[in-house]
N, C-alpha and C. Protein backbone atom coordinates (compact mmCIF):
# COMPACT_ATOMS: atom_id res chain seq x y z
N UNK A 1 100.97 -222.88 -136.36
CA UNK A 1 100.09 -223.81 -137.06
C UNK A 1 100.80 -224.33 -138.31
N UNK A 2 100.56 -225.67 -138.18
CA UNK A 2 101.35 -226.27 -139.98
C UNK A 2 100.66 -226.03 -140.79
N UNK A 3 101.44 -225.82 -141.83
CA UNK A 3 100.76 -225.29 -143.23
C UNK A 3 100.13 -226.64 -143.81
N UNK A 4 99.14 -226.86 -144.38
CA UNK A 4 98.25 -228.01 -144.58
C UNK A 4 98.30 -228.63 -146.11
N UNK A 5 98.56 -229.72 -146.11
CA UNK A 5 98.18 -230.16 -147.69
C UNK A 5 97.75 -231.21 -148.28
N UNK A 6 96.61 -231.32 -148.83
CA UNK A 6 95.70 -231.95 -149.00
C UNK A 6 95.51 -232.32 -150.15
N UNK A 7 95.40 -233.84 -150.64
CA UNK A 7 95.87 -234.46 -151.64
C UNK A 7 94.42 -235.22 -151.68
N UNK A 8 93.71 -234.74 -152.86
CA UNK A 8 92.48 -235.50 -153.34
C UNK A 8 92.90 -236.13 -154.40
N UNK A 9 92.54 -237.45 -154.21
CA UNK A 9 92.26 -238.80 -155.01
C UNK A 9 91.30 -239.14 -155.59
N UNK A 10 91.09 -239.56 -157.03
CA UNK A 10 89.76 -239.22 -157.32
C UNK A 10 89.83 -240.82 -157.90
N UNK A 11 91.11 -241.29 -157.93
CA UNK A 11 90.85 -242.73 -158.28
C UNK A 11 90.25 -243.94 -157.63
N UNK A 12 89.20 -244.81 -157.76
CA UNK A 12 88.63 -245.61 -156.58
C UNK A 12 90.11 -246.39 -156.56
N UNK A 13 90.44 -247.32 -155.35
CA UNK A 13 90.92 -248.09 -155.16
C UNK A 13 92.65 -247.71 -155.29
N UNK A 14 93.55 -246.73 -155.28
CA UNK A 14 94.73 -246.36 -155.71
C UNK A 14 95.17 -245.22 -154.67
N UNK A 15 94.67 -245.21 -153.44
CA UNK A 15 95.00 -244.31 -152.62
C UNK A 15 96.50 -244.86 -152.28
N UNK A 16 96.88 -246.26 -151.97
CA UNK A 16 98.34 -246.45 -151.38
C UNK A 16 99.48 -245.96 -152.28
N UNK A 17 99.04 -245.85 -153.08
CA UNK A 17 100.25 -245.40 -153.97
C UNK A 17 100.45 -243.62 -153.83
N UNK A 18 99.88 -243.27 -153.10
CA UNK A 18 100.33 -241.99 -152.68
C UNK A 18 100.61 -241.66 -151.33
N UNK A 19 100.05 -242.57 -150.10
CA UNK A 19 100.47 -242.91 -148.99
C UNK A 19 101.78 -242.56 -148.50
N UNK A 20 102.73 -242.99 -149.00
CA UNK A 20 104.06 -242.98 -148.91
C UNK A 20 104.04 -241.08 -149.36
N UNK A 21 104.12 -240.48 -149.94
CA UNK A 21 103.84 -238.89 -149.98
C UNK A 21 103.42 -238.06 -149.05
N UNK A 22 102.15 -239.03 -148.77
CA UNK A 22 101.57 -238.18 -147.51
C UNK A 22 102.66 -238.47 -146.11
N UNK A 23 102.73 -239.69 -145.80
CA UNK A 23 103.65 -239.95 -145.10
C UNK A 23 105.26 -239.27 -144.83
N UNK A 24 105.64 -239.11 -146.10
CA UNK A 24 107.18 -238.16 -146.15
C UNK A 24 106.39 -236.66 -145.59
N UNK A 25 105.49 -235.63 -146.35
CA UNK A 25 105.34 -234.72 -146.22
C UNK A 25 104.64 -234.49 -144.07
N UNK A 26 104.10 -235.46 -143.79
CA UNK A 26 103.95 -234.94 -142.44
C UNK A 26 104.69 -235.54 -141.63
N UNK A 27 105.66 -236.24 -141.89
CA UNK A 27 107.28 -236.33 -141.57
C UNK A 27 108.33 -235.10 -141.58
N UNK A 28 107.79 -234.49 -142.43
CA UNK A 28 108.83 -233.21 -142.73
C UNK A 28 108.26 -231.52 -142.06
N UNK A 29 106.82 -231.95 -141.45
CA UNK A 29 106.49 -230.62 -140.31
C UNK A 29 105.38 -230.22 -141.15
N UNK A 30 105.04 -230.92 -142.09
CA UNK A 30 103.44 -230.35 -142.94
C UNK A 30 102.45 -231.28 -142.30
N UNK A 31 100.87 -230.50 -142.19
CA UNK A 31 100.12 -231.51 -141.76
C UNK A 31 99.19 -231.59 -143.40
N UNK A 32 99.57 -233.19 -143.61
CA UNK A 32 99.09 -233.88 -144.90
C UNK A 32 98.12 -234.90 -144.64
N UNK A 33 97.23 -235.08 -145.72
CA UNK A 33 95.87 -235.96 -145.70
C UNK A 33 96.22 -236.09 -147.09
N UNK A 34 95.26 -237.60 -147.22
CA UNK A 34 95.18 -237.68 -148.90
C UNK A 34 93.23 -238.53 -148.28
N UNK A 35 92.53 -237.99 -149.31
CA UNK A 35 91.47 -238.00 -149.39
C UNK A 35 91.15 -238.85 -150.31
N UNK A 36 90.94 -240.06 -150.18
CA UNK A 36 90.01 -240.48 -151.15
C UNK A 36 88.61 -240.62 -151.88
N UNK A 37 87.85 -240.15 -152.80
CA UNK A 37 86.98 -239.79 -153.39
C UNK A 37 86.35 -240.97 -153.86
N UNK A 38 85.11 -241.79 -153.22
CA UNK A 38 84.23 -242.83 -153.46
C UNK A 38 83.10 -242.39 -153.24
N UNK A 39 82.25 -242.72 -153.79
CA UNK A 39 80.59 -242.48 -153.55
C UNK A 39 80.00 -242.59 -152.30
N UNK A 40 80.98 -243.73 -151.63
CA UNK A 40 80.43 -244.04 -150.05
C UNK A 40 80.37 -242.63 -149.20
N UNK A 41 81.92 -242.05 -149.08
CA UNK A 41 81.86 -241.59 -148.10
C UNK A 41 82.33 -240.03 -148.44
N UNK A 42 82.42 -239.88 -149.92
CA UNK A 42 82.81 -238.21 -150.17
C UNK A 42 82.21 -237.22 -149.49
N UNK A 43 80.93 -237.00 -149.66
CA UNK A 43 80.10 -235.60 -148.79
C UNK A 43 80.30 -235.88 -147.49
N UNK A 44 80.65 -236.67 -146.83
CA UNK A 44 80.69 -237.25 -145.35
C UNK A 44 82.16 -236.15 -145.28
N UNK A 45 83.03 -236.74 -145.72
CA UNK A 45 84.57 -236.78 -145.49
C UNK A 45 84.28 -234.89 -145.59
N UNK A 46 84.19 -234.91 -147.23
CA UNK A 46 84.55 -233.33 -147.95
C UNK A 46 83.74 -232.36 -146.44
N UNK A 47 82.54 -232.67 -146.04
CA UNK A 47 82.08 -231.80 -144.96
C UNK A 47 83.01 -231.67 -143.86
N UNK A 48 83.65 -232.32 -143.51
CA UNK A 48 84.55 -232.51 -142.94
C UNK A 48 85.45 -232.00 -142.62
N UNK A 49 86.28 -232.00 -143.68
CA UNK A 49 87.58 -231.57 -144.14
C UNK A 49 87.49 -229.60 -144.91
N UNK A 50 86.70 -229.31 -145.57
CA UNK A 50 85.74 -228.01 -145.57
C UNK A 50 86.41 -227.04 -144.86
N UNK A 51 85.54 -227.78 -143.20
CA UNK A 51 85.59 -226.59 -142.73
C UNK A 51 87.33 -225.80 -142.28
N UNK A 52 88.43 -226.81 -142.59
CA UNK A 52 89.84 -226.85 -141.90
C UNK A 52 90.51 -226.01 -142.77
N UNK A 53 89.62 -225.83 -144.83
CA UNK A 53 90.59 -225.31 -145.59
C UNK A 53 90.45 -223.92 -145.21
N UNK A 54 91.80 -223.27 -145.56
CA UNK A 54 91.86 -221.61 -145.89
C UNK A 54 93.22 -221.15 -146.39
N UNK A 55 93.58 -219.95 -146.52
CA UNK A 55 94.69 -219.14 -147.73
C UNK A 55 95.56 -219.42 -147.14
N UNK A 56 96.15 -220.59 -146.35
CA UNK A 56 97.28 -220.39 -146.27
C UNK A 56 97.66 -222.21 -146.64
N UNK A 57 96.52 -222.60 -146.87
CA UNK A 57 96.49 -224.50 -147.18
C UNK A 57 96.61 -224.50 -148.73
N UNK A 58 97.26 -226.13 -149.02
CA UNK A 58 97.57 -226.15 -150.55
C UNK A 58 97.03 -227.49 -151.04
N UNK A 59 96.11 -227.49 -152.02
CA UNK A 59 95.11 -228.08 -152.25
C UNK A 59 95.70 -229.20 -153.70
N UNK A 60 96.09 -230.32 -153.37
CA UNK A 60 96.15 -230.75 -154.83
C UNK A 60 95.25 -231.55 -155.37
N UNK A 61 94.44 -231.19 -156.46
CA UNK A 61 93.11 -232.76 -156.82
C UNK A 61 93.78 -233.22 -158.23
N UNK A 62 93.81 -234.43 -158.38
CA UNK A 62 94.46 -235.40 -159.07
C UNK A 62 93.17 -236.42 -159.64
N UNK A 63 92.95 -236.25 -160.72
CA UNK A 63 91.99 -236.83 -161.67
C UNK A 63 92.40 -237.74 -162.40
N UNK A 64 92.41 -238.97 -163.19
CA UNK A 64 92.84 -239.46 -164.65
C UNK A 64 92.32 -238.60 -165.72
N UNK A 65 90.91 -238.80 -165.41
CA UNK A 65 90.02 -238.58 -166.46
C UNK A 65 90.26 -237.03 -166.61
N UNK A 66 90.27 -236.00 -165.52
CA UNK A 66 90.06 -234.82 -165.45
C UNK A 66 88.79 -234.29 -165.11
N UNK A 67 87.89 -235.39 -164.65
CA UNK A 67 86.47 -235.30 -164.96
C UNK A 67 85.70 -235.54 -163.38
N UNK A 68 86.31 -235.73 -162.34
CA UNK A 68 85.03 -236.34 -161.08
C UNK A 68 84.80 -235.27 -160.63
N UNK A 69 83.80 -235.41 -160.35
CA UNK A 69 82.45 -233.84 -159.67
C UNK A 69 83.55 -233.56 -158.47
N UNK A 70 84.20 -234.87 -157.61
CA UNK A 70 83.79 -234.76 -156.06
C UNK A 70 85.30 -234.18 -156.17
N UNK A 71 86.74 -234.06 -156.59
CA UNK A 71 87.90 -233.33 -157.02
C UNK A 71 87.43 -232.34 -157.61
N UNK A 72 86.90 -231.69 -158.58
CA UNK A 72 86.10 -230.30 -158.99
C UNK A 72 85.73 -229.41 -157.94
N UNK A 73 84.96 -230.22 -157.04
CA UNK A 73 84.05 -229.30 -155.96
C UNK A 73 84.77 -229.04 -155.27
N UNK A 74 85.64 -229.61 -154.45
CA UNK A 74 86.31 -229.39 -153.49
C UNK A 74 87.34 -228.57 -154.06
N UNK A 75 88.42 -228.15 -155.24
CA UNK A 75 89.01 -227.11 -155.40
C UNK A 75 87.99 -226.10 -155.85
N UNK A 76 87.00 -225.91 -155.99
CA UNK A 76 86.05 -225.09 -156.47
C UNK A 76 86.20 -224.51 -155.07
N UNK A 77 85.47 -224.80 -153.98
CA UNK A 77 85.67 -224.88 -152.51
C UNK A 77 86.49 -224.02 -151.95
N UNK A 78 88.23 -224.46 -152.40
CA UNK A 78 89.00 -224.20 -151.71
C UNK A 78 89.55 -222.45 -152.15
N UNK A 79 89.51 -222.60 -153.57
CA UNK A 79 89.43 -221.45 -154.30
C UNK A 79 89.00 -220.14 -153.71
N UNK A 80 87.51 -220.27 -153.71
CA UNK A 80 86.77 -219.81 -152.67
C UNK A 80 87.21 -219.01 -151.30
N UNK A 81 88.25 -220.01 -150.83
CA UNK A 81 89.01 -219.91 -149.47
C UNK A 81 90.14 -219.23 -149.49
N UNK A 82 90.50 -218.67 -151.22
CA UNK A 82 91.84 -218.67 -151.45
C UNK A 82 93.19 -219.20 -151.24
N UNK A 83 92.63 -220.51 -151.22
CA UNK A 83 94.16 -221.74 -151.19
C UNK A 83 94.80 -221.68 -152.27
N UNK A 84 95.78 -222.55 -152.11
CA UNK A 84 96.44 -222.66 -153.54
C UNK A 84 96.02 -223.76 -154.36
N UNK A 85 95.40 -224.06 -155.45
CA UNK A 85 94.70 -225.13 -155.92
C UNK A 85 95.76 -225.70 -156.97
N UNK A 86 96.25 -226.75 -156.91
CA UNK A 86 96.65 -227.34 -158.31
C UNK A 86 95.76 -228.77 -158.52
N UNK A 87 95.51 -228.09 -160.06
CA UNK A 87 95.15 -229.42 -160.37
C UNK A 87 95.77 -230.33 -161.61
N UNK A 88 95.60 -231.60 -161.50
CA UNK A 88 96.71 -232.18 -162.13
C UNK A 88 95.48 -233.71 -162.87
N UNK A 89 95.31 -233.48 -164.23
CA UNK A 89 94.54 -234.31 -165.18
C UNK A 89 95.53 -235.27 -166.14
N UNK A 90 95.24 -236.04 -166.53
CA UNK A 90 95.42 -236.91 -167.40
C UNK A 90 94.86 -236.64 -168.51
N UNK A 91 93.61 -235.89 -168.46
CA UNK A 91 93.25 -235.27 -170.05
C UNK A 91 93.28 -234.09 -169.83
N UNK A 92 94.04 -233.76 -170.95
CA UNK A 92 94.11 -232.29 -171.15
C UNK A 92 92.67 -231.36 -171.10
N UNK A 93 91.64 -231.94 -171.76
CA UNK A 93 90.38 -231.15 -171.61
C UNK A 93 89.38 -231.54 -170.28
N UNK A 94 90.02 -232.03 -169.46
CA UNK A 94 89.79 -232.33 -168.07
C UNK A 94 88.90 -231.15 -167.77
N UNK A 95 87.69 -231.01 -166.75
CA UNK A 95 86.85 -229.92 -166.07
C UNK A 95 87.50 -229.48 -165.08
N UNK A 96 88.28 -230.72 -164.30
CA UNK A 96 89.31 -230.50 -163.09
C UNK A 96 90.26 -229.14 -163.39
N UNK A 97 90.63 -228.77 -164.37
CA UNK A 97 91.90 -227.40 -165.05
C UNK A 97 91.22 -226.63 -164.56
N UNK A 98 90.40 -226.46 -165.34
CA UNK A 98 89.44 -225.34 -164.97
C UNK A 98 89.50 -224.53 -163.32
N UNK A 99 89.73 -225.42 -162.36
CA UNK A 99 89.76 -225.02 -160.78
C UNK A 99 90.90 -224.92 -159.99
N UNK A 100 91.98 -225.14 -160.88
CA UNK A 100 93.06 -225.23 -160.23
C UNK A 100 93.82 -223.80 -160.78
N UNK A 101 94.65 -222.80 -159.86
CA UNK A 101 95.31 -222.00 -159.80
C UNK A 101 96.45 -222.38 -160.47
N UNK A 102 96.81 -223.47 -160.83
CA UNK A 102 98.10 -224.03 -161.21
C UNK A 102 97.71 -225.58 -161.70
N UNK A 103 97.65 -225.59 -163.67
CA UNK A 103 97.50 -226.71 -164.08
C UNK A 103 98.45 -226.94 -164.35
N UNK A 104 98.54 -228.41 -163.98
CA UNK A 104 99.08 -229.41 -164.64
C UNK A 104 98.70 -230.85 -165.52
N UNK A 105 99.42 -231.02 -166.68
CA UNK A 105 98.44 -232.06 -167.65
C UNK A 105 99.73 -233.17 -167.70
N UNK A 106 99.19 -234.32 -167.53
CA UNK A 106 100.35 -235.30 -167.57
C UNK A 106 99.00 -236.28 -168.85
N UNK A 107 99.26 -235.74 -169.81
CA UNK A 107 98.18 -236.21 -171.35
C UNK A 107 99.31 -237.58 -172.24
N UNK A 108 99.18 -238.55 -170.63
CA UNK A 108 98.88 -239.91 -171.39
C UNK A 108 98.25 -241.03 -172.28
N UNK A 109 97.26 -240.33 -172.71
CA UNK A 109 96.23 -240.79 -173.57
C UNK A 109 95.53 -242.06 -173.38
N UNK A 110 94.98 -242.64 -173.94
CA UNK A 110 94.18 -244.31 -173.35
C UNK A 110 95.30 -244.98 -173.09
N UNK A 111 94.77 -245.89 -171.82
CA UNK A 111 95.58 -246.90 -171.70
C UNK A 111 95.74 -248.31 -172.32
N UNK A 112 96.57 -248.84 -172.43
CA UNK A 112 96.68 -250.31 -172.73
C UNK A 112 95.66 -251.20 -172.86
N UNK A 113 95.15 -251.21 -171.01
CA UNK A 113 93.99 -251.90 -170.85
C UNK A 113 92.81 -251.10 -170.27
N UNK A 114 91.99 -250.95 -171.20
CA UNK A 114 90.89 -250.19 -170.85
C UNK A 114 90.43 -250.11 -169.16
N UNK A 115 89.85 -249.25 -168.48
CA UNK A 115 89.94 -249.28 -167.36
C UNK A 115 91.14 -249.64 -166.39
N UNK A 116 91.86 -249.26 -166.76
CA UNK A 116 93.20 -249.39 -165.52
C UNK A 116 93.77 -248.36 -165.64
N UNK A 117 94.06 -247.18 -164.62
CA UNK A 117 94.56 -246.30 -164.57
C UNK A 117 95.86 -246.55 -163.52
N UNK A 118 96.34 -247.68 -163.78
CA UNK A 118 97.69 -248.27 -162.54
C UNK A 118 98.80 -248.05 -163.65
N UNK A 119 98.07 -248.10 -164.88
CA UNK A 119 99.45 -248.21 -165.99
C UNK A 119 100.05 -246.74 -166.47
N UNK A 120 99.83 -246.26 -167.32
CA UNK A 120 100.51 -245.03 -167.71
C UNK A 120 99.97 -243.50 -166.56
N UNK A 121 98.61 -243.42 -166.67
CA UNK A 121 98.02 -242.28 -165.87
C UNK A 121 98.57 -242.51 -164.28
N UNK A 122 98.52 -243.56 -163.81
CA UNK A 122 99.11 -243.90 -162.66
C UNK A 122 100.55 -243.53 -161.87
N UNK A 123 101.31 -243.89 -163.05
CA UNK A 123 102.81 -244.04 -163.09
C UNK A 123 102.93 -242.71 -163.58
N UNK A 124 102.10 -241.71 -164.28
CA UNK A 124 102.53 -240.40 -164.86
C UNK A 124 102.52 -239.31 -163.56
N UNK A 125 101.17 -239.84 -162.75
CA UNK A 125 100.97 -239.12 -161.89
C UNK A 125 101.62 -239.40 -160.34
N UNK A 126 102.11 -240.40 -159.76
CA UNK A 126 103.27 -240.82 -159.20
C UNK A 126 104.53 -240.37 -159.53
N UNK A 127 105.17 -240.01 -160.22
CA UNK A 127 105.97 -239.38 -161.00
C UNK A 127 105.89 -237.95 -160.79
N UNK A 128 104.88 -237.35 -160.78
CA UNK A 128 104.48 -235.77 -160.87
C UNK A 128 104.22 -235.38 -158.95
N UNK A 129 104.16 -235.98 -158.70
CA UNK A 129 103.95 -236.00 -156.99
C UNK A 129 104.96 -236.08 -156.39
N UNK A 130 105.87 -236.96 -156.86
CA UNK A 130 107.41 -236.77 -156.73
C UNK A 130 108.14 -235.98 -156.58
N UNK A 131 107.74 -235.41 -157.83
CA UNK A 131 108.85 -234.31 -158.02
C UNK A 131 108.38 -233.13 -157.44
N UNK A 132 106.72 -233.01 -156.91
CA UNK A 132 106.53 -231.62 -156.22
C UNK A 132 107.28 -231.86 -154.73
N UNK A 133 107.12 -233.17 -153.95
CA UNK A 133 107.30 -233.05 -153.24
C UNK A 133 108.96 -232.94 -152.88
N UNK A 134 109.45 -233.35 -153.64
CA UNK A 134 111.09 -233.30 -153.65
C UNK A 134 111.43 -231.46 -153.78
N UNK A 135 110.60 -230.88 -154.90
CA UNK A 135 110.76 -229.63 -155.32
C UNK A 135 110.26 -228.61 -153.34
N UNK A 136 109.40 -229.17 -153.77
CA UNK A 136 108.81 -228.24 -151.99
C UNK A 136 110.01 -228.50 -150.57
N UNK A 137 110.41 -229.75 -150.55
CA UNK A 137 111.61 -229.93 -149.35
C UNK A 137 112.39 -229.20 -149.73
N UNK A 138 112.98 -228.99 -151.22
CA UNK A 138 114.61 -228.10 -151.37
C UNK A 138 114.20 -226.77 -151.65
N UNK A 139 113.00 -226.32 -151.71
CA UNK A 139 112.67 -224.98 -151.82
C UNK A 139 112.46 -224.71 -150.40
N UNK A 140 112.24 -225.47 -149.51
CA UNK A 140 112.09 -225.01 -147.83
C UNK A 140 113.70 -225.48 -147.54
N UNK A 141 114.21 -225.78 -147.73
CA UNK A 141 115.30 -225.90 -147.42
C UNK A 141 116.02 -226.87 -146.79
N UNK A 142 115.36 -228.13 -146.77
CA UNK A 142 115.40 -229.20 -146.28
C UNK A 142 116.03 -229.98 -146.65
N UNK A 143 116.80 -229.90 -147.78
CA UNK A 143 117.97 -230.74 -148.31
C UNK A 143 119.12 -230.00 -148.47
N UNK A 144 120.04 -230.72 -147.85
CA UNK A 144 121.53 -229.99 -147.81
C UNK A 144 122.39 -231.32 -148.25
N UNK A 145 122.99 -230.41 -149.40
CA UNK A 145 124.18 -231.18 -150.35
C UNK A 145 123.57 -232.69 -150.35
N UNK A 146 122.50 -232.38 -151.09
CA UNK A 146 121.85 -233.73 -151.54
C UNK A 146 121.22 -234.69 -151.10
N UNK A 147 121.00 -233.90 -149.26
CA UNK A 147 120.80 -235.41 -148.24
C UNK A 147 119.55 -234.65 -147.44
N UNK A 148 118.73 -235.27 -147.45
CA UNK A 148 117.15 -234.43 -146.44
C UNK A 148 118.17 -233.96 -144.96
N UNK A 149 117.17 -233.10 -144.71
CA UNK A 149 117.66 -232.48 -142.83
C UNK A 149 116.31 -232.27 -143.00
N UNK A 150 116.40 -232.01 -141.50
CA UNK A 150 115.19 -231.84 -140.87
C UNK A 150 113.87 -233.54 -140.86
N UNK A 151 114.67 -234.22 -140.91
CA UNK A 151 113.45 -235.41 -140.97
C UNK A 151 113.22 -235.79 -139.57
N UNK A 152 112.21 -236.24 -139.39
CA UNK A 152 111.65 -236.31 -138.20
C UNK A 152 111.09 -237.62 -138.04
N UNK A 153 112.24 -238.72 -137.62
CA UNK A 153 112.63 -240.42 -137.20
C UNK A 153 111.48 -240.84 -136.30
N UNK A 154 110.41 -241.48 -137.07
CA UNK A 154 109.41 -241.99 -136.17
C UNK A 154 109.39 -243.27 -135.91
N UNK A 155 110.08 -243.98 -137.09
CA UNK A 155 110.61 -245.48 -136.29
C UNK A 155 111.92 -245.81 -136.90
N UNK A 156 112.57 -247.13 -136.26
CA UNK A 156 113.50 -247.34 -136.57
C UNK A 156 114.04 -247.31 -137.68
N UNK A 157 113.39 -247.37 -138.96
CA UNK A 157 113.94 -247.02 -140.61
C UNK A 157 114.42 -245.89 -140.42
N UNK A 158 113.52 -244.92 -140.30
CA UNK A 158 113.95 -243.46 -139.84
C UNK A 158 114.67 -243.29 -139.43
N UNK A 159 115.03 -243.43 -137.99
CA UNK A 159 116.16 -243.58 -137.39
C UNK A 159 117.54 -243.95 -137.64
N UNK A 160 117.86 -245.32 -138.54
CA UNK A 160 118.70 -245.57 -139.13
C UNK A 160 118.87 -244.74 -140.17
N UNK A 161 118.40 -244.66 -141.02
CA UNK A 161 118.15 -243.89 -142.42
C UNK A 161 118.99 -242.43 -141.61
N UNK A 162 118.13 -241.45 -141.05
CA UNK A 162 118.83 -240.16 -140.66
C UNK A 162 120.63 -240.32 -139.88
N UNK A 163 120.95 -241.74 -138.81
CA UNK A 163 122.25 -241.48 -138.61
C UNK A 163 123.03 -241.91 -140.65
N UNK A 164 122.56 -243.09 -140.79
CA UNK A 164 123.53 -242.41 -142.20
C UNK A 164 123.37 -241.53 -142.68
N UNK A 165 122.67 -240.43 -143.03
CA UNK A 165 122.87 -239.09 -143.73
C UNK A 165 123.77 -238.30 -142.71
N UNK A 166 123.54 -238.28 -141.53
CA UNK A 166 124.40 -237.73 -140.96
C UNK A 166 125.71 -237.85 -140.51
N UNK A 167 125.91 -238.54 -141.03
CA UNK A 167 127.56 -239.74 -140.72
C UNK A 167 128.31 -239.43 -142.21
């Protein structure tokens, strides 16, 4: 069974910008979701998705504010399940810390333009997703002398992309 990891979004409208993450990570033999958190369809989805967590899945909820119920509950949830919870705020006094086994604070402070979290919180937390996921491939062992192995070519980018590393 693949080890699972699950990437809650708590920002409306900013899920593609983590897409590409989810995409590398179940490219690389993890089965990855990124969840987005809207009023429409959260209790729908979170019931959902619930019943799949347990101690061996790794839970990340990603807030600006530090503050949405529906990222809270669900590592509250997973906790519960004994997953691994990180949570990762934009404010340091975020409620989101509180539930995560492993905080992280990327304390960009207000933005520029009020309501836009595309600018600093955005780019802080794109940045921080990065580097776990880069950190998690070379801790599994998936990069040798600087170049991914193990990728798994689902279309032609891929494909090209892996004969040059291997050439």
């Amino acid at each position: 069974m693949k080890k699972k990891i699950l990437l809650l979004i708590s920002n409306n409208g900013t899920d593609s910008r983590f897409r590409k993450l989810v995409k590398s990570l179940n490219e690389n033999g993890f089965m990855s979701h990124s969840l987005l958190a809207s009023t429409k369809n959260e209790s729908h989805e979170f019931s959902n998705k619930k019943k799949l967590i347990n101690s061996e899945d790794v839970l990340i909820g990603l807030a600006a504010s530090g503050n949405t119920p529906f990222t809270c509950k669900v590592l509250e949830e997973a906790n519960k399940k004994n997953a691994l919870t990180i949570a990762i705020s934009n404010n340091p006094n975020g409620k989101l810390l509180e539930f995560g086994k492993c905080q992280i604070i990327l304390d960009t402070k207000e933005e520029l333009i009020a309501g836009s979290t595309r600018l600093k919180a955005g780019t802080a937390q794109k940045i921080c997703l990065n580097i776990i996921s880069s950190l998690v491939m070379v801790k599994m062992g998936r990069v040798k002398n600087g170049k991914m192995s193990h990728m798994l070519p689902t279309n032609q980018k891929l494909r090209d992309r892996k004969l040059r590393i291997e050439t």
